[in-house]
Structure formats: structure tokens, C-alpha cells
PDB file of N, CA and C in Angstrom:
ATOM      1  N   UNK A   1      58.495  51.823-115.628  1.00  0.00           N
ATOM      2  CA  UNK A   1      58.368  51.822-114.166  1.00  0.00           C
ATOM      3  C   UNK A   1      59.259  50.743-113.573  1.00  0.00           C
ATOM      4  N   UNK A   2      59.803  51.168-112.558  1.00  0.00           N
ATOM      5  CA  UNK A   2      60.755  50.088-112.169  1.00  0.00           C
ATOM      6  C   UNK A   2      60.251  49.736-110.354  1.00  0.00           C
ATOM      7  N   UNK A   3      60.426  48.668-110.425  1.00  0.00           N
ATOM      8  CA  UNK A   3      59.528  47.738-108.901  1.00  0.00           C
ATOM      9  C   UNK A   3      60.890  47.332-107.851  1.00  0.00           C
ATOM     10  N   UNK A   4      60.537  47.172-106.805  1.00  0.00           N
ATOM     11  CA  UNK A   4      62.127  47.390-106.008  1.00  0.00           C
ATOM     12  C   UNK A   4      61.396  46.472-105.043  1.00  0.00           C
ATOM     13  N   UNK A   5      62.064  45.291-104.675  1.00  0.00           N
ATOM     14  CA  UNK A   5      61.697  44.340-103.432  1.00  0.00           C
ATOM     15  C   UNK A   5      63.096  43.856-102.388  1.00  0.00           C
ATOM     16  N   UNK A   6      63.029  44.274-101.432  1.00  0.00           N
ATOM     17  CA  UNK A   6      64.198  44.821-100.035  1.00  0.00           C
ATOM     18  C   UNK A   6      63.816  43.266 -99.528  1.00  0.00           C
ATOM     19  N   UNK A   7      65.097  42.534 -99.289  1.00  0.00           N
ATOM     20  CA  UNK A   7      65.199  41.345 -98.554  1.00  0.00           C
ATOM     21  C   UNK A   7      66.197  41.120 -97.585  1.00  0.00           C
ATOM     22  N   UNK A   8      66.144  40.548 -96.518  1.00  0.00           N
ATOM     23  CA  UNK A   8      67.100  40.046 -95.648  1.00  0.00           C
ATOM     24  C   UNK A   8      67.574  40.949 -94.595  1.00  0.00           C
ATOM     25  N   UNK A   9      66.736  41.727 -94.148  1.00  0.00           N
ATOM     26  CA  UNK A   9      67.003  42.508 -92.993  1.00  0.00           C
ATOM     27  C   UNK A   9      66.328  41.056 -91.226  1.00  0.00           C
ATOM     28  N   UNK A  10      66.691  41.637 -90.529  1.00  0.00           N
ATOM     29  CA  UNK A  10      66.062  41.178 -89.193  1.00  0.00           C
ATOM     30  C   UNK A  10      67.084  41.333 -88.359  1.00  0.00           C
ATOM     31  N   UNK A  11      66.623  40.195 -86.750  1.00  0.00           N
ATOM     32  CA  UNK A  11      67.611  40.946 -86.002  1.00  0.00           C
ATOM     33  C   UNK A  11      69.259  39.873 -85.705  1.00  0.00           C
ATOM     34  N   UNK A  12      70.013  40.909 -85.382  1.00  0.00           N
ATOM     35  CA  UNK A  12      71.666  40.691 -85.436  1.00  0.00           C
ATOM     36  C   UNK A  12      71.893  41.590 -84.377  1.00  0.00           C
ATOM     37  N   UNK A  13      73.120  40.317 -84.034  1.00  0.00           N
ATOM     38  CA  UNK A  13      73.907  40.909 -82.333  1.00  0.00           C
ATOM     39  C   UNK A  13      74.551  41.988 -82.942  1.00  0.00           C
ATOM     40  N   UNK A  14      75.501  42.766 -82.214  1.00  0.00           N
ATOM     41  CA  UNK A  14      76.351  43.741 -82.393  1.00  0.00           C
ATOM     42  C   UNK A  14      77.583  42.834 -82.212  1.00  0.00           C
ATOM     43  N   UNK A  15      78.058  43.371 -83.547  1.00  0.00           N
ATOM     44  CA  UNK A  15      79.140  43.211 -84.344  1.00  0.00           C
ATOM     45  C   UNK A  15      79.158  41.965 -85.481  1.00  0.00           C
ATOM     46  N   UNK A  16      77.954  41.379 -85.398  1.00  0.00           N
ATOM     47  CA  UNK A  16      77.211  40.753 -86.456  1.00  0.00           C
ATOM     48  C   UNK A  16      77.229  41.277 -87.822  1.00  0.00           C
ATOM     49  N   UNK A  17      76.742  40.077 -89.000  1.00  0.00           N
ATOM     50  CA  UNK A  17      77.040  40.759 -90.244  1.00  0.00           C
ATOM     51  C   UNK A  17      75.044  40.317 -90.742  1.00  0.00           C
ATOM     52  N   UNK A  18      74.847  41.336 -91.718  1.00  0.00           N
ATOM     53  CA  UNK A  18      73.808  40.997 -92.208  1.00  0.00           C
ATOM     54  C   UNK A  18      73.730  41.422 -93.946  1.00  0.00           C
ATOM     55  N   UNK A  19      73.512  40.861 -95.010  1.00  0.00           N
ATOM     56  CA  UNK A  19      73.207  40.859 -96.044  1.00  0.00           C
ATOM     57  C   UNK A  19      72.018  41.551 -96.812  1.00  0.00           C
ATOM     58  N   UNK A  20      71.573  42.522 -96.807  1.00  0.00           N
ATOM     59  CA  UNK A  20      70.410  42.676 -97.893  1.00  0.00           C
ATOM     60  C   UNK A  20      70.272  42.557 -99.314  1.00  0.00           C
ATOM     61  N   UNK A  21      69.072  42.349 -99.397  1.00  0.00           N
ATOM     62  CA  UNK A  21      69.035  42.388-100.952  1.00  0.00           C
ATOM     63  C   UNK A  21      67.982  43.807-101.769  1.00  0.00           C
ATOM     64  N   UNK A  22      68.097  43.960-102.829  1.00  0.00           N
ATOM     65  CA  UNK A  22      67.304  44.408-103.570  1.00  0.00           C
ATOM     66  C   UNK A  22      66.877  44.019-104.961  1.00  0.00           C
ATOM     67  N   UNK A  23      66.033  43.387-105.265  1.00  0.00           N
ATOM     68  CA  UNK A  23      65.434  42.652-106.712  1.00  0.00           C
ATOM     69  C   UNK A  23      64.812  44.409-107.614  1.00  0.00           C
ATOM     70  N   UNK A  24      65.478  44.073-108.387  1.00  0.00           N
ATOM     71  CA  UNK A  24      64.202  45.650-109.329  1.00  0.00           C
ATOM     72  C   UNK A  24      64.183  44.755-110.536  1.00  0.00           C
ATOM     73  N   UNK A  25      63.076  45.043-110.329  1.00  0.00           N
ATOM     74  CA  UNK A  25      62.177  44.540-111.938  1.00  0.00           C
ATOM     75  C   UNK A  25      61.409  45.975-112.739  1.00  0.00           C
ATOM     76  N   UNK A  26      61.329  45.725-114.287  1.00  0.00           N
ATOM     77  CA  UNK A  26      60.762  46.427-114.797  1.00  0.00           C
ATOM     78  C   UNK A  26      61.770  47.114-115.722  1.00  0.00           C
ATOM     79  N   UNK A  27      62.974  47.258-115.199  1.00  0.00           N
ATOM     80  CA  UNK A  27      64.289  47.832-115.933  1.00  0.00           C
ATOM     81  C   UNK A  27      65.347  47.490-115.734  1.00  0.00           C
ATOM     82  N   UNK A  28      66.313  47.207-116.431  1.00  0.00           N
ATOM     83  CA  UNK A  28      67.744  46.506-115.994  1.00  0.00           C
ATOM     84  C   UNK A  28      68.711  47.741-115.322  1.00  0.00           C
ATOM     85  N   UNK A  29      68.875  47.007-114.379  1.00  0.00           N
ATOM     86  CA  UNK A  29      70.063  47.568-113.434  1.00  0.00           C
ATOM     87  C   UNK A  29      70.875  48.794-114.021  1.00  0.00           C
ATOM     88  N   UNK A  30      71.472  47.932-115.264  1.00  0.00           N
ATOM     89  CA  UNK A  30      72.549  48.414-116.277  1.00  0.00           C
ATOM     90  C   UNK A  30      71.734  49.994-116.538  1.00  0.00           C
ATOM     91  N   UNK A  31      70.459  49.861-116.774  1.00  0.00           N
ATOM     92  CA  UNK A  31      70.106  51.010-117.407  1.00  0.00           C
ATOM     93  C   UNK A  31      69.643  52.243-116.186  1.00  0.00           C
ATOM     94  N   UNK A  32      69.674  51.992-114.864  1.00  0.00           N
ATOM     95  CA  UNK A  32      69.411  52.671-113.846  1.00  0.00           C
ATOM     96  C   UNK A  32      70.639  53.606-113.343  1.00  0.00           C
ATOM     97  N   UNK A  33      70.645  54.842-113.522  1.00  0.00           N
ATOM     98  CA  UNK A  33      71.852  55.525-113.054  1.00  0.00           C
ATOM     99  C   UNK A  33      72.805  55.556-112.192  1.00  0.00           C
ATOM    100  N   UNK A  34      71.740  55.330-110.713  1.00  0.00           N
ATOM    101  CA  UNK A  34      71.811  55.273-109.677  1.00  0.00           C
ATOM    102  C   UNK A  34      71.357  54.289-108.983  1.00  0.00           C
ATOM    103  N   UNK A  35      71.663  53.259-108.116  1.00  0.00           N
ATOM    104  CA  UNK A  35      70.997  52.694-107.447  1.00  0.00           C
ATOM    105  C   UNK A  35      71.516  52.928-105.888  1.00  0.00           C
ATOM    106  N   UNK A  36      70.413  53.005-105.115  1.00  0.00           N
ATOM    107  CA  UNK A  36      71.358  52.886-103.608  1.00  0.00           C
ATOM    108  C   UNK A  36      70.454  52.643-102.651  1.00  0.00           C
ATOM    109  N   UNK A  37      70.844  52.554-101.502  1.00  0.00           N
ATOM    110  CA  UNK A  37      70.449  52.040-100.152  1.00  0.00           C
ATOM    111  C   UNK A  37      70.219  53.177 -99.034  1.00  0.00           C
ATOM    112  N   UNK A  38      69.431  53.332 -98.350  1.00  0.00           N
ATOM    113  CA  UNK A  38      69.328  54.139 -97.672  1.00  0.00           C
ATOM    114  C   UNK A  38      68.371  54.035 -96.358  1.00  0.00           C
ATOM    115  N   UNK A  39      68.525  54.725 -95.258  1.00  0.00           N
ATOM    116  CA  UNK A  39      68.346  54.024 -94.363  1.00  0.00           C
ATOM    117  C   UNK A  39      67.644  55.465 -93.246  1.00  0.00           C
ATOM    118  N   UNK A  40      66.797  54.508 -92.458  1.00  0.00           N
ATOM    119  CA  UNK A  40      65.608  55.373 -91.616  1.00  0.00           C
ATOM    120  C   UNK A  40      65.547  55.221 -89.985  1.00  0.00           C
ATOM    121  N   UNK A  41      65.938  55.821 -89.213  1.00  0.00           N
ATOM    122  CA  UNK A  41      65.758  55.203 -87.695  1.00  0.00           C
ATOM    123  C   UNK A  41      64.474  56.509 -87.242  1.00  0.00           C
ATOM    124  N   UNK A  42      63.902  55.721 -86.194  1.00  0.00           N
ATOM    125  CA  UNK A  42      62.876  56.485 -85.688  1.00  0.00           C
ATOM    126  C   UNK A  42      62.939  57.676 -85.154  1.00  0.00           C
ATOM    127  N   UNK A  43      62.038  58.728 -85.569  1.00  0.00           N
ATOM    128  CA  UNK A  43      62.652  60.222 -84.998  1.00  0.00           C
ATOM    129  C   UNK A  43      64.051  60.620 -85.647  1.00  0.00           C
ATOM    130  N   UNK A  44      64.156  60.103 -86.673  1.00  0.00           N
ATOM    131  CA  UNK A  44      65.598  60.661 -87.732  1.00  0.00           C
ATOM    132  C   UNK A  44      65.459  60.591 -89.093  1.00  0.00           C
ATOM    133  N   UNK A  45      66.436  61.402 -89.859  1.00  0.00           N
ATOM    134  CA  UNK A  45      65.841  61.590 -91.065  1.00  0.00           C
ATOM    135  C   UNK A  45      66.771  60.646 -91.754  1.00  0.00           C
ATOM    136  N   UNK A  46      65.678  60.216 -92.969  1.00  0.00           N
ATOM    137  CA  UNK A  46      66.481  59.173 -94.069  1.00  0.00           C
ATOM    138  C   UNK A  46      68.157  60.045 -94.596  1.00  0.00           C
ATOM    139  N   UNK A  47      68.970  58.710 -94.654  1.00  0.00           N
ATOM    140  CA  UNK A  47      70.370  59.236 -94.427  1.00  0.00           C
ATOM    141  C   UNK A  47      70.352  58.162 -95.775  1.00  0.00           C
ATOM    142  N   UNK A  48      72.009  58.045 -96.670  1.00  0.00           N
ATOM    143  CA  UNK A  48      72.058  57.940 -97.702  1.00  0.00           C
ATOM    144  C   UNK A  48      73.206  56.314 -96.998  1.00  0.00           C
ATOM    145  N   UNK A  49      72.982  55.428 -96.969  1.00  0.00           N
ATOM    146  CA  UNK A  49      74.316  54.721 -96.355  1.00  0.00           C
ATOM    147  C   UNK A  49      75.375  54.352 -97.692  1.00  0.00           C
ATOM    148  N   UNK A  50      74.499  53.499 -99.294  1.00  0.00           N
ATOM    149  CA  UNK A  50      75.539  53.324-100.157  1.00  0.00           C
ATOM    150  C   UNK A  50      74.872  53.956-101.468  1.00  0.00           C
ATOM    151  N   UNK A  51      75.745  53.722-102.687  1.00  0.00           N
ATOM    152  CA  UNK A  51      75.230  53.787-103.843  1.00  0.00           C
ATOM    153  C   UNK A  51      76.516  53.381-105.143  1.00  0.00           C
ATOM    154  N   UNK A  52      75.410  53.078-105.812  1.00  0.00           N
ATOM    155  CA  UNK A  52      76.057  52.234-107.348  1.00  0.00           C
ATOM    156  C   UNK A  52      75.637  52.652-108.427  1.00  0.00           C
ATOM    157  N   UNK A  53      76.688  53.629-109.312  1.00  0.00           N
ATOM    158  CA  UNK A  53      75.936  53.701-110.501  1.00  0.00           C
ATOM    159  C   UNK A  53      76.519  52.523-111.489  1.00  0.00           C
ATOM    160  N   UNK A  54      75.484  53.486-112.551  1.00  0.00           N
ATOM    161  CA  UNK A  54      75.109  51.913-113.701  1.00  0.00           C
ATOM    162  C   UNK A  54      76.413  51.619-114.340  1.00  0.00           C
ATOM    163  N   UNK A  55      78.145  52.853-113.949  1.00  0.00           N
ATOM    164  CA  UNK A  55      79.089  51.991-114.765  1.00  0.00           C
ATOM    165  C   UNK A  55      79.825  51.838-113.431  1.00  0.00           C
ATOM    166  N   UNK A  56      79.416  51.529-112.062  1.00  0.00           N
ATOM    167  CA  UNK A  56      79.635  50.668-111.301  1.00  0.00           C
ATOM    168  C   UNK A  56      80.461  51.284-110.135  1.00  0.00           C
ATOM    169  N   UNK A  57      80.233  52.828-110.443  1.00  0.00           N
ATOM    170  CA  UNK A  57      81.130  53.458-109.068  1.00  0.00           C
ATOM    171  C   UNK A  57      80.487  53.311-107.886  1.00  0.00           C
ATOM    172  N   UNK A  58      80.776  52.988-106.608  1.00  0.00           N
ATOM    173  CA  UNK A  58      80.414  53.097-105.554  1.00  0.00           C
ATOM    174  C   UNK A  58      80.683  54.120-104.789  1.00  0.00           C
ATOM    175  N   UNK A  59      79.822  54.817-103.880  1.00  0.00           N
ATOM    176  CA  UNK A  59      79.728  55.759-102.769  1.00  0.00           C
ATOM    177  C   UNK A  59      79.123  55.472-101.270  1.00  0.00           C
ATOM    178  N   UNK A  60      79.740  55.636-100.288  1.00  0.00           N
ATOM    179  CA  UNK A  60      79.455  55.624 -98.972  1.00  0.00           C
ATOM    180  C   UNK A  60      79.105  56.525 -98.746  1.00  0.00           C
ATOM    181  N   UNK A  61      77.730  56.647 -97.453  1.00  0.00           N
ATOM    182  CA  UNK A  61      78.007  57.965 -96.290  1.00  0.00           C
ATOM    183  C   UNK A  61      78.803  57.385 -95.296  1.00  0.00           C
ATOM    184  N   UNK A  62      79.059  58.314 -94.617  1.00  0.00           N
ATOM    185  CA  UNK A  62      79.834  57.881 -93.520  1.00  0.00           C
ATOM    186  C   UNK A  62      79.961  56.838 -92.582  1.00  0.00           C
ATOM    187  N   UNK A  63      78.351  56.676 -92.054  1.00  0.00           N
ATOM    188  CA  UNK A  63      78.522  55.486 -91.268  1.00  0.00           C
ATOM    189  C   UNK A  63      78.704  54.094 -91.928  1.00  0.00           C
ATOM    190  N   UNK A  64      78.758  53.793 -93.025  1.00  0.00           N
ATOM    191  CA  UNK A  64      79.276  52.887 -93.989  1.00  0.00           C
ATOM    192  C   UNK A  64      80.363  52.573 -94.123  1.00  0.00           C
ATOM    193  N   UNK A  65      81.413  53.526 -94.239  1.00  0.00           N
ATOM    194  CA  UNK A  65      82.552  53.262 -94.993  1.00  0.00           C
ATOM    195  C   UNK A  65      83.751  52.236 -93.953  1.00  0.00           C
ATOM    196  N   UNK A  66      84.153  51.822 -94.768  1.00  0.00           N
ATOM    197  CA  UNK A  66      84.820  50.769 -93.854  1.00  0.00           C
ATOM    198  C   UNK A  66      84.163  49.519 -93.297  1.00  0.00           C
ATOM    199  N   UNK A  67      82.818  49.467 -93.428  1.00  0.00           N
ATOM    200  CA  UNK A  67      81.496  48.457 -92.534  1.00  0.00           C
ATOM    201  C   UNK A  67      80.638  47.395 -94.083  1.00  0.00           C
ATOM    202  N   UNK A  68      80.165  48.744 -94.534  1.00  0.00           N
ATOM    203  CA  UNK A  68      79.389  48.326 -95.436  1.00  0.00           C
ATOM    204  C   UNK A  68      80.381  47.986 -96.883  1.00  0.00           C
ATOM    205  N   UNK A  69      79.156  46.949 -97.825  1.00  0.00           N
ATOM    206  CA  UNK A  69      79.822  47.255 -98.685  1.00  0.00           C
ATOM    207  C   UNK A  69      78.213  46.692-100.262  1.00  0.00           C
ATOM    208  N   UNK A  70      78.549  48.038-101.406  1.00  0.00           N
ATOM    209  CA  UNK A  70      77.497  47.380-101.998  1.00  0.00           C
ATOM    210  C   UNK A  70      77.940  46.998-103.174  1.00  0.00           C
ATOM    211  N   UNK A  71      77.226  45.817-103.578  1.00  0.00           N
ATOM    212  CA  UNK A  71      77.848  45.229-104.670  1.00  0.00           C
ATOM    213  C   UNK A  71      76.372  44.786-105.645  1.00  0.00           C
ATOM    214  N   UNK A  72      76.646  44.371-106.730  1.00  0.00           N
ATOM    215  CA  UNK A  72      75.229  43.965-107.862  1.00  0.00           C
ATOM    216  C   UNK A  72      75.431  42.613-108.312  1.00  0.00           C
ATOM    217  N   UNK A  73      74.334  41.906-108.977  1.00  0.00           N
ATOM    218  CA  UNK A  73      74.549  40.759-110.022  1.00  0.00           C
ATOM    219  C   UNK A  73      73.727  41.223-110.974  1.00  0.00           C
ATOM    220  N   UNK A  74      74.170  41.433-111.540  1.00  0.00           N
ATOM    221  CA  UNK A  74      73.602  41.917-113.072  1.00  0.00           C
ATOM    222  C   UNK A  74      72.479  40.971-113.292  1.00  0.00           C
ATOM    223  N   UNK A  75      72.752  39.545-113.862  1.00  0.00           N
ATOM    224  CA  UNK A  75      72.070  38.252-113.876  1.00  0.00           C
ATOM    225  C   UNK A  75      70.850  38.402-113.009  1.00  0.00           C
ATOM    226  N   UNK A  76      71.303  39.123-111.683  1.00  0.00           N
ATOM    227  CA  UNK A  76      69.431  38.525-111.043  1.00  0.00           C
ATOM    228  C   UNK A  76      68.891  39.835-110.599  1.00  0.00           C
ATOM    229  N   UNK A  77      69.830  40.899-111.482  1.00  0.00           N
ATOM    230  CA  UNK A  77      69.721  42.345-111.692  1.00  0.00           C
ATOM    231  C   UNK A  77      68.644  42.815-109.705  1.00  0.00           C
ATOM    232  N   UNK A  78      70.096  42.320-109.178  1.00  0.00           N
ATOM    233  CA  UNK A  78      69.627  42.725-107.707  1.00  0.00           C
ATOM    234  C   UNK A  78      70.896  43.773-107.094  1.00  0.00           C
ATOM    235  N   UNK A  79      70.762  44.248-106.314  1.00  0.00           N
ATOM    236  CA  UNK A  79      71.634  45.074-105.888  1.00  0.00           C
ATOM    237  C   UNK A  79      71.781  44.480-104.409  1.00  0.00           C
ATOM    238  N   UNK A  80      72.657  44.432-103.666  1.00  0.00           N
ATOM    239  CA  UNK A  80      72.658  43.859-102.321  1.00  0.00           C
ATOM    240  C   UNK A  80      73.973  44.957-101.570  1.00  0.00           C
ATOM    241  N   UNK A  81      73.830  45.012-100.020  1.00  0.00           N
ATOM    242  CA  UNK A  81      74.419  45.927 -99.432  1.00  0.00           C
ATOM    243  C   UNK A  81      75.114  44.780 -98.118  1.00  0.00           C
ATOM    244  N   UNK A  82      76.024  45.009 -98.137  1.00  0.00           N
ATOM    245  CA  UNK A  82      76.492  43.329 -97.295  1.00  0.00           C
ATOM    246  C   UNK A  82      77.744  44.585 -96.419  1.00  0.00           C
ATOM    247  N   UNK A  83      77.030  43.939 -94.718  1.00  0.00           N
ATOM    248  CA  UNK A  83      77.388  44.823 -93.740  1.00  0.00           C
ATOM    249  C   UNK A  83      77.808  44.000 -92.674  1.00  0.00           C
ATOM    250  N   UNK A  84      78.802  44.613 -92.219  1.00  0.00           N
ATOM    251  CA  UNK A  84      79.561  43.677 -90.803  1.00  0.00           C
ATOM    252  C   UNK A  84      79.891  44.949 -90.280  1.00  0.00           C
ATOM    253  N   UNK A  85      80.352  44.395 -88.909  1.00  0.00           N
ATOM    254  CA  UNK A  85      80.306  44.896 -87.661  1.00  0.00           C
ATOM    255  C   UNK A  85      79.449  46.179 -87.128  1.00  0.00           C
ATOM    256  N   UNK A  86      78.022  44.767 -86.950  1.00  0.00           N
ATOM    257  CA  UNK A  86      76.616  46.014 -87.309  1.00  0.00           C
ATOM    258  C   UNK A  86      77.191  46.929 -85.724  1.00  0.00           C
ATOM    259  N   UNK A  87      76.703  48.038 -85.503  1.00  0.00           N
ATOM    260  CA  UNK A  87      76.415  48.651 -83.585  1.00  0.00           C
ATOM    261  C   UNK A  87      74.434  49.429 -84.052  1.00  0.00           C
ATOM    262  N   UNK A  88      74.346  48.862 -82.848  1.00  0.00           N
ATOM    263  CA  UNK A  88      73.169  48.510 -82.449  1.00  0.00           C
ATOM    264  C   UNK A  88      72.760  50.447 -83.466  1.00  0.00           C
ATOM    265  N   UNK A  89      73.280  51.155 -83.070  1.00  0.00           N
ATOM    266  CA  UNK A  89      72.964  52.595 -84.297  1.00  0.00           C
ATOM    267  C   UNK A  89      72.755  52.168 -85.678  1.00  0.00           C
ATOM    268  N   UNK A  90      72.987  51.090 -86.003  1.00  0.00           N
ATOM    269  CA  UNK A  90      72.797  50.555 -87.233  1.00  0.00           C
ATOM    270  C   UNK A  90      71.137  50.016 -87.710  1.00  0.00           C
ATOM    271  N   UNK A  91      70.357  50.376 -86.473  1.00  0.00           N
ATOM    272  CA  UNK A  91      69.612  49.433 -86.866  1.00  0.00           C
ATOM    273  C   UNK A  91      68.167  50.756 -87.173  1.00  0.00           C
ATOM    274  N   UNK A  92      67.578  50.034 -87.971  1.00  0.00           N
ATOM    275  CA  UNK A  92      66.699  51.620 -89.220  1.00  0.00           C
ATOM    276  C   UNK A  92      65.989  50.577 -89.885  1.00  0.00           C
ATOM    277  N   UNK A  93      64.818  51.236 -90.451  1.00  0.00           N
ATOM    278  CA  UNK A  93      64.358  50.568 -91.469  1.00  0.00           C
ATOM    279  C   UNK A  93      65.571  50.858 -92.565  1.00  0.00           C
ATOM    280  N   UNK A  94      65.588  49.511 -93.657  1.00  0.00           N
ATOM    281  CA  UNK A  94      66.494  50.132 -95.158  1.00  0.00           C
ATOM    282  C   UNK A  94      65.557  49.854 -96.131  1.00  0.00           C
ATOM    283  N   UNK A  95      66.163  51.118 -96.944  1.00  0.00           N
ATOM    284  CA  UNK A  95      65.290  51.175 -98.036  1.00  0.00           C
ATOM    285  C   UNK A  95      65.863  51.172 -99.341  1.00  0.00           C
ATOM    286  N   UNK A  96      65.449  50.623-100.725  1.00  0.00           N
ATOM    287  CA  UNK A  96      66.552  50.562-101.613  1.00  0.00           C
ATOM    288  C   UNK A  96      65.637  51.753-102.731  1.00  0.00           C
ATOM    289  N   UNK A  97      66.757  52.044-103.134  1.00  0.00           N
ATOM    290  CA  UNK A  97      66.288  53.303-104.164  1.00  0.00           C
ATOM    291  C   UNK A  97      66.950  53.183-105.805  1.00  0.00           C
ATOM    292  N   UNK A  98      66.020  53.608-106.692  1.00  0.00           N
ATOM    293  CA  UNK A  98      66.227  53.382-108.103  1.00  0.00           C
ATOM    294  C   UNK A  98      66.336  54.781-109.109  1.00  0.00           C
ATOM    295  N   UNK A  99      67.000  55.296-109.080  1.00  0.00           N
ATOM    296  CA  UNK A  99      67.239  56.762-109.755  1.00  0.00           C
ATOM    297  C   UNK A  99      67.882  56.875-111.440  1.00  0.00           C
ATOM    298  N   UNK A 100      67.061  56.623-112.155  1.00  0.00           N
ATOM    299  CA  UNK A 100      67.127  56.438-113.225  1.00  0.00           C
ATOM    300  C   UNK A 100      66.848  58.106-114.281  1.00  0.00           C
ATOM    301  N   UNK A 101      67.003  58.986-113.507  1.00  0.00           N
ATOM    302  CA  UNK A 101      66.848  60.212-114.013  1.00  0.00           C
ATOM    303  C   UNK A 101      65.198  60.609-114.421  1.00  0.00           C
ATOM    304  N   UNK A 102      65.033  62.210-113.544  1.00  0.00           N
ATOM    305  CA  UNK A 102      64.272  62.846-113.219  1.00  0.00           C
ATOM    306  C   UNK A 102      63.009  62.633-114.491  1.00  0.00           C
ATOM    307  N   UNK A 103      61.426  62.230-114.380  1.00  0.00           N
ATOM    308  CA  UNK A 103      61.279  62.063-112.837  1.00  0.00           C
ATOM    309  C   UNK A 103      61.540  60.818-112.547  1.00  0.00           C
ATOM    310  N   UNK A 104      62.226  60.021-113.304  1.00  0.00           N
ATOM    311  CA  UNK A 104      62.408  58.468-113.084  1.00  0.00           C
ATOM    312  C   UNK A 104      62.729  57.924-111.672  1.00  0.00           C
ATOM    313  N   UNK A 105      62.008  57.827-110.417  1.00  0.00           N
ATOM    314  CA  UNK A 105      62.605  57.214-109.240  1.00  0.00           C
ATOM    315  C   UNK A 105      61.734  56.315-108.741  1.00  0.00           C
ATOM    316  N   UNK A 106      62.160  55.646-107.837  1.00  0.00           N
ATOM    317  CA  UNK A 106      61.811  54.583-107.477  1.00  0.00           C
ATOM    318  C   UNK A 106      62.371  53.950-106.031  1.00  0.00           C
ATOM    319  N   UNK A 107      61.479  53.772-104.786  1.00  0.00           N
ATOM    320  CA  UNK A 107      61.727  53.100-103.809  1.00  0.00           C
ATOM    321  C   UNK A 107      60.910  51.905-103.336  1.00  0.00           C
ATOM    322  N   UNK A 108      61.839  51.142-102.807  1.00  0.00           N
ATOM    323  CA  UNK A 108      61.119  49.344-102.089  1.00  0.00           C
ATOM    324  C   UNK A 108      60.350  50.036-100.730  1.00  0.00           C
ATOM    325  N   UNK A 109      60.026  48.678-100.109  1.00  0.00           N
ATOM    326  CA  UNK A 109      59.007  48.824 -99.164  1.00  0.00           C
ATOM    327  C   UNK A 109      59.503  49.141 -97.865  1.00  0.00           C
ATOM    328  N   UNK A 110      61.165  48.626 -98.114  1.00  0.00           N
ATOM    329  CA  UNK A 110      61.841  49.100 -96.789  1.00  0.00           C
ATOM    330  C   UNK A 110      61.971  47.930 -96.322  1.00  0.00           C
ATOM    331  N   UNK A 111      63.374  47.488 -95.915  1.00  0.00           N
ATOM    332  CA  UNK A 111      62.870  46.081 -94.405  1.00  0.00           C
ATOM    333  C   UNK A 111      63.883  46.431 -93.781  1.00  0.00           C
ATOM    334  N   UNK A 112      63.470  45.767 -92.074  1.00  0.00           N
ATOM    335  CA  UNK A 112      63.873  45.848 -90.693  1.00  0.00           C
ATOM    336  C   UNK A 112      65.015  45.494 -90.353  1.00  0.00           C
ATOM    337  N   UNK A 113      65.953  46.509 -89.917  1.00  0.00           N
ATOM    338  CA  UNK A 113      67.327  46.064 -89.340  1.00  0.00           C
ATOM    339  C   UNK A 113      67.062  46.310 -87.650  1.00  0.00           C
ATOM    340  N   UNK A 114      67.492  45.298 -86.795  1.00  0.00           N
ATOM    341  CA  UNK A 114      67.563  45.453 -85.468  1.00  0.00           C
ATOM    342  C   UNK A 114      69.028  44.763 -85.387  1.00  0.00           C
ATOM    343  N   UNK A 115      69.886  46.019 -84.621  1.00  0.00           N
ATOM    344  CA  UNK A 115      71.223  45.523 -84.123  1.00  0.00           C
ATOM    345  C   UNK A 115      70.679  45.311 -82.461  1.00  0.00           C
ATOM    346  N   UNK A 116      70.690  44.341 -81.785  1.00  0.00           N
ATOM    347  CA  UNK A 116      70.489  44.404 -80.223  1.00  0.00           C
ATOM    348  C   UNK A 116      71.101  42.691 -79.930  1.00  0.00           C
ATOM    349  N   UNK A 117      71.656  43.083 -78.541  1.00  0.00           N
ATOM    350  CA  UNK A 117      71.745  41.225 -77.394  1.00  0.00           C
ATOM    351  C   UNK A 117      70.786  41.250 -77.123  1.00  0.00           C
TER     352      UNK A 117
END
């Protein structure tokens, strides 16, 4: 079973940068297929923003690319999604996800992005 804890969301001006994290415990990174980030605004459906597999390719959706960017430390086997030039559309619950092959999955608790002045 793998445990997923989402850090460092809150609120940021527009065009601000904000950092998240994701800690998973229970299984090493390395051995997780998939890891990624994904993201929820109210009255909309969860959208896919990044992802990392375990030999380190990265994927954007769209509103990412060019903005976001996700990267890992093996060592504190966290995954983090490090984002600049938030617009206030940016702002969703995020959620980090652990896809280690069927039924192996796994999501955090989610934390709060607010882009607003």
C-alpha cells in the first residue's frame, strides 16, 4: 500500500510561483510506474496537469506546459510539481496520484491552490 501526503499549496498572486510537494511512503518512487499530479476546480472535472514515470519521462496536460514543471528526489522519495506564472484558473484543489499498476493506485488528500489579488 502506498500513502501519499500533498504539501505546499495556499494562496499566490497571479503570476506568482508556488511549489508542491508529494511524500509517498510505503513504496519507493523508483518502483511506482506512474506518478502524477492532478488537479480539481469546483463544478469541474479532475484534469491530469503532470506526470513521471518510474524511468523518469515526464508528461503535461495542457494547461501546464510551458508553466509547470515536475520533478522527484528519489532520497526523500517525494515527487514535487513547481509552477510559475500561476492565472487565477490555476487555482483547484491538487491532488497527487500513485499508479503502480492495476489495482495498485493511490491518491493524497489533496491541498489548496488559490491564484487571487
Amino acid at each position: 500500500q502506498v500513502q501519499l501526503v500533498e504539501s505546499g499549496g495556499g494562496l499566490v498572486q497571479p503570476g506568482g510561483s508556488l511549489t508542491l510537494s508529494c511524500a509517498a511512503s510505503g513504496r519507493s518512487i523508483l518502483s511506482i510506474n506512474t506518478m502524477g499530479w492532478y488537479r480539481q476546480a469546483p463544478g469541474k472535472q479532475r484534469e491530469v496537469v503532470a506526470s513521471i514515470t518510474k524511468g523518469g519521462r515526464t508528461n503535461y496536460g495542457d494547461s501546464a506546459k510551458g508553466r509547470f514543471t515536475i520533478v522527484r528526489d528519489i532520497a526523500k522519495n517525494t515527487v514535487y510539481l513547481q509552477m510559475s506564472s500561476l492565472e487565477p484558473e490555476d487555482s483547484a484543489v491538487y491532488y497527487c496520484n500513485a499508479d503502480w499498476g492495476a489495482p495498485g493506485n493511490a491518491w493524497g488528500q489533496g491541498t489548496q491552490v488559490n491564484v487571487s489579488s
